[in-house]
C-alpha atoms as a PDB file:
ATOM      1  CA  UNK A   1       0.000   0.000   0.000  1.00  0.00           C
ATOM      2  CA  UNK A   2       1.024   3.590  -0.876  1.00  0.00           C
ATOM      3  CA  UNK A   3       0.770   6.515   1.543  1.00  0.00           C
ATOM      4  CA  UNK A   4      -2.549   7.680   2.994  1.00  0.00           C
ATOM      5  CA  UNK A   5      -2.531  10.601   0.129  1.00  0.00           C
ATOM      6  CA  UNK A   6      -1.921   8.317  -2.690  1.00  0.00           C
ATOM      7  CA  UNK A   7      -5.464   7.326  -5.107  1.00  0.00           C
ATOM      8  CA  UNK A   8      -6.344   3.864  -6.062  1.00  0.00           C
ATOM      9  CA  UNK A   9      -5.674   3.562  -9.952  1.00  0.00           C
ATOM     10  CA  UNK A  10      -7.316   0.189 -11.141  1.00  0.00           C
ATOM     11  CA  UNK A  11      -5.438  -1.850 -13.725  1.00  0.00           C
ATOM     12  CA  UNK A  12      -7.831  -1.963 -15.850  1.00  0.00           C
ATOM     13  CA  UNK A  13     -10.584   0.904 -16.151  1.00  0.00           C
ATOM     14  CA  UNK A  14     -13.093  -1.124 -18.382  1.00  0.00           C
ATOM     15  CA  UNK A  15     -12.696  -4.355 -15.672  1.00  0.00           C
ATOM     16  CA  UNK A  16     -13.451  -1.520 -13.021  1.00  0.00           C
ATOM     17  CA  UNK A  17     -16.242  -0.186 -14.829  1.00  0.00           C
ATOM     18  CA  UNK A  18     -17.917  -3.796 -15.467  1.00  0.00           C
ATOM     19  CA  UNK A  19     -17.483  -4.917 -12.094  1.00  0.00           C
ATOM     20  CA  UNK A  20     -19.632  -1.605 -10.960  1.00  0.00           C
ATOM     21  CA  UNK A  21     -22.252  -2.453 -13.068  1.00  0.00           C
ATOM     22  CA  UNK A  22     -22.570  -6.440 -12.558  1.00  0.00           C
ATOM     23  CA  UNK A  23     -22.441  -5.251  -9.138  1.00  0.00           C
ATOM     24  CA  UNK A  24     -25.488  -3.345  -9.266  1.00  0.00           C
ATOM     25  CA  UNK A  25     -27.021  -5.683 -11.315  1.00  0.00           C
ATOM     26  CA  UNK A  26     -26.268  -8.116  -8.349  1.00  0.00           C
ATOM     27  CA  UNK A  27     -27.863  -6.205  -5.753  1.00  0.00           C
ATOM     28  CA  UNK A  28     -31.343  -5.581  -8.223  1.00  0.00           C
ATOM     29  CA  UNK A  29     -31.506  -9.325  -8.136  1.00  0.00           C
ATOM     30  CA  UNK A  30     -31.265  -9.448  -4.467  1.00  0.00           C
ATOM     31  CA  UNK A  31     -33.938  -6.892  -4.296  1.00  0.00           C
ATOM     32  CA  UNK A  32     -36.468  -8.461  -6.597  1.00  0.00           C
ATOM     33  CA  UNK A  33     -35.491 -11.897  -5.056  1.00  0.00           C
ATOM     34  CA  UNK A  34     -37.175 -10.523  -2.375  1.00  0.00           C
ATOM     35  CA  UNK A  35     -40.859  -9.545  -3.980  1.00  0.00           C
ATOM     36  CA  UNK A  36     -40.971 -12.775  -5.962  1.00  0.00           C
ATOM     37  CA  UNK A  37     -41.863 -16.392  -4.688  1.00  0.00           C
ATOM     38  CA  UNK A  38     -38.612 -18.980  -3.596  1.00  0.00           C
ATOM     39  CA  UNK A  39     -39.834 -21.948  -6.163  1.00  0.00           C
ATOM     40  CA  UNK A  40     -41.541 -20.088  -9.357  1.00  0.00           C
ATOM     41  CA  UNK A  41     -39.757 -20.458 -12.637  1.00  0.00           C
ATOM     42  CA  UNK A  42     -38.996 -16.114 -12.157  1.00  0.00           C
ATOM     43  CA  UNK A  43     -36.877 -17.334  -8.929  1.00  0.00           C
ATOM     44  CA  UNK A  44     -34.643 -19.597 -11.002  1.00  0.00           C
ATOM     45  CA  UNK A  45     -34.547 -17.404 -13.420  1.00  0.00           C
ATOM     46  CA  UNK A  46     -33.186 -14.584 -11.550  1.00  0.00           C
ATOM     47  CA  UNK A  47     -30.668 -17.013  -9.500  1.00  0.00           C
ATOM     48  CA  UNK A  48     -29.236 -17.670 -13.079  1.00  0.00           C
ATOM     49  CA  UNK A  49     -28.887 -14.214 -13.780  1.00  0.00           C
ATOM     50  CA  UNK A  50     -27.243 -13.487  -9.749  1.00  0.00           C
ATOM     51  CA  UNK A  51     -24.895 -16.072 -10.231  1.00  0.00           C
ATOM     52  CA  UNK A  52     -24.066 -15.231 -13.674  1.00  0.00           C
ATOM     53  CA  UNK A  53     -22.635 -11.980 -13.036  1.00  0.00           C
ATOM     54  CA  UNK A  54     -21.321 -12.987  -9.608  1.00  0.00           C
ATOM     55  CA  UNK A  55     -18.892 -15.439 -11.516  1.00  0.00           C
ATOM     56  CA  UNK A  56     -18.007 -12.379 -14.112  1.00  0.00           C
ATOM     57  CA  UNK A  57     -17.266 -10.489 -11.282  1.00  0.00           C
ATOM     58  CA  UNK A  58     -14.795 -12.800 -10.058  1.00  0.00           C
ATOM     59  CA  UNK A  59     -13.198 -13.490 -13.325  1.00  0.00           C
ATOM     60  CA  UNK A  60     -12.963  -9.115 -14.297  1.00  0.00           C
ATOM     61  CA  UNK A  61     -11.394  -9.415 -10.706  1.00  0.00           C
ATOM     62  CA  UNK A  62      -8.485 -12.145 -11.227  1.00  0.00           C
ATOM     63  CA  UNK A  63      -8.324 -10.141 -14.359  1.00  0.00           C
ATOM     64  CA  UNK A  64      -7.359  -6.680 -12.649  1.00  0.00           C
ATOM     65  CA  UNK A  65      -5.075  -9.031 -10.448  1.00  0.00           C
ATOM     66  CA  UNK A  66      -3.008 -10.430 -13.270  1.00  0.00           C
ATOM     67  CA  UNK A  67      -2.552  -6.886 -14.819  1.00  0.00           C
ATOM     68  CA  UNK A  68      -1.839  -5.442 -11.411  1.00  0.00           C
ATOM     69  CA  UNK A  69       1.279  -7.928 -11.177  1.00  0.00           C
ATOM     70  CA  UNK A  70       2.251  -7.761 -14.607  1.00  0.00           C
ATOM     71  CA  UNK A  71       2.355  -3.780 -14.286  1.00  0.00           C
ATOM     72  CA  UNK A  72       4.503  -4.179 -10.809  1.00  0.00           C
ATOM     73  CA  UNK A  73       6.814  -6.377 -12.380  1.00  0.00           C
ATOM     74  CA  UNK A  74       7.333  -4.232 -15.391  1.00  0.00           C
ATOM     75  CA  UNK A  75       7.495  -1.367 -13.315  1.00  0.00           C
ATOM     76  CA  UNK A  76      10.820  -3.171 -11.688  1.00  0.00           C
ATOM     77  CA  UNK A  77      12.482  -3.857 -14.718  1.00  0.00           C
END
């Protein structure tokens, strides 16, 4: 970590950006999860859609990862 006055650039700004909105896409599913029944064909539906972007959001993130230690490391040489 850099000092306390230093900003957060992410790796990769379009990565960033999609993670932000599968994010919020995320917590709409959690929202309407609530209004709708647990075993109607909307339910599994919407589950398909959660975990959908849940699993982009952890590849965009082991994305930004890799570039993050491929910038370090070219930042050493």
């Amino acid at each position: 970590m850099g000092s306390k006055g230093e900003h957060h650039e992410p790796a990769c700004m379009v990565a960033h950006n999609m993670i932000n909105t599968l994010s919020a896409i995320i917590g709409q599913c959690d929202l309407m999860k609530e209004k709708i029944g647990k075993d109607t064909e909307a339910a599994m539906r919407l589950a398909t859609v959660h975990n959908l972007a849940q699993s982009a959001v952890k590849q965009l993130t082991e994305h930004q990862r890799e570039l993050a230690a491929e910038s370090r490391e070219l930042a050493r040489q």
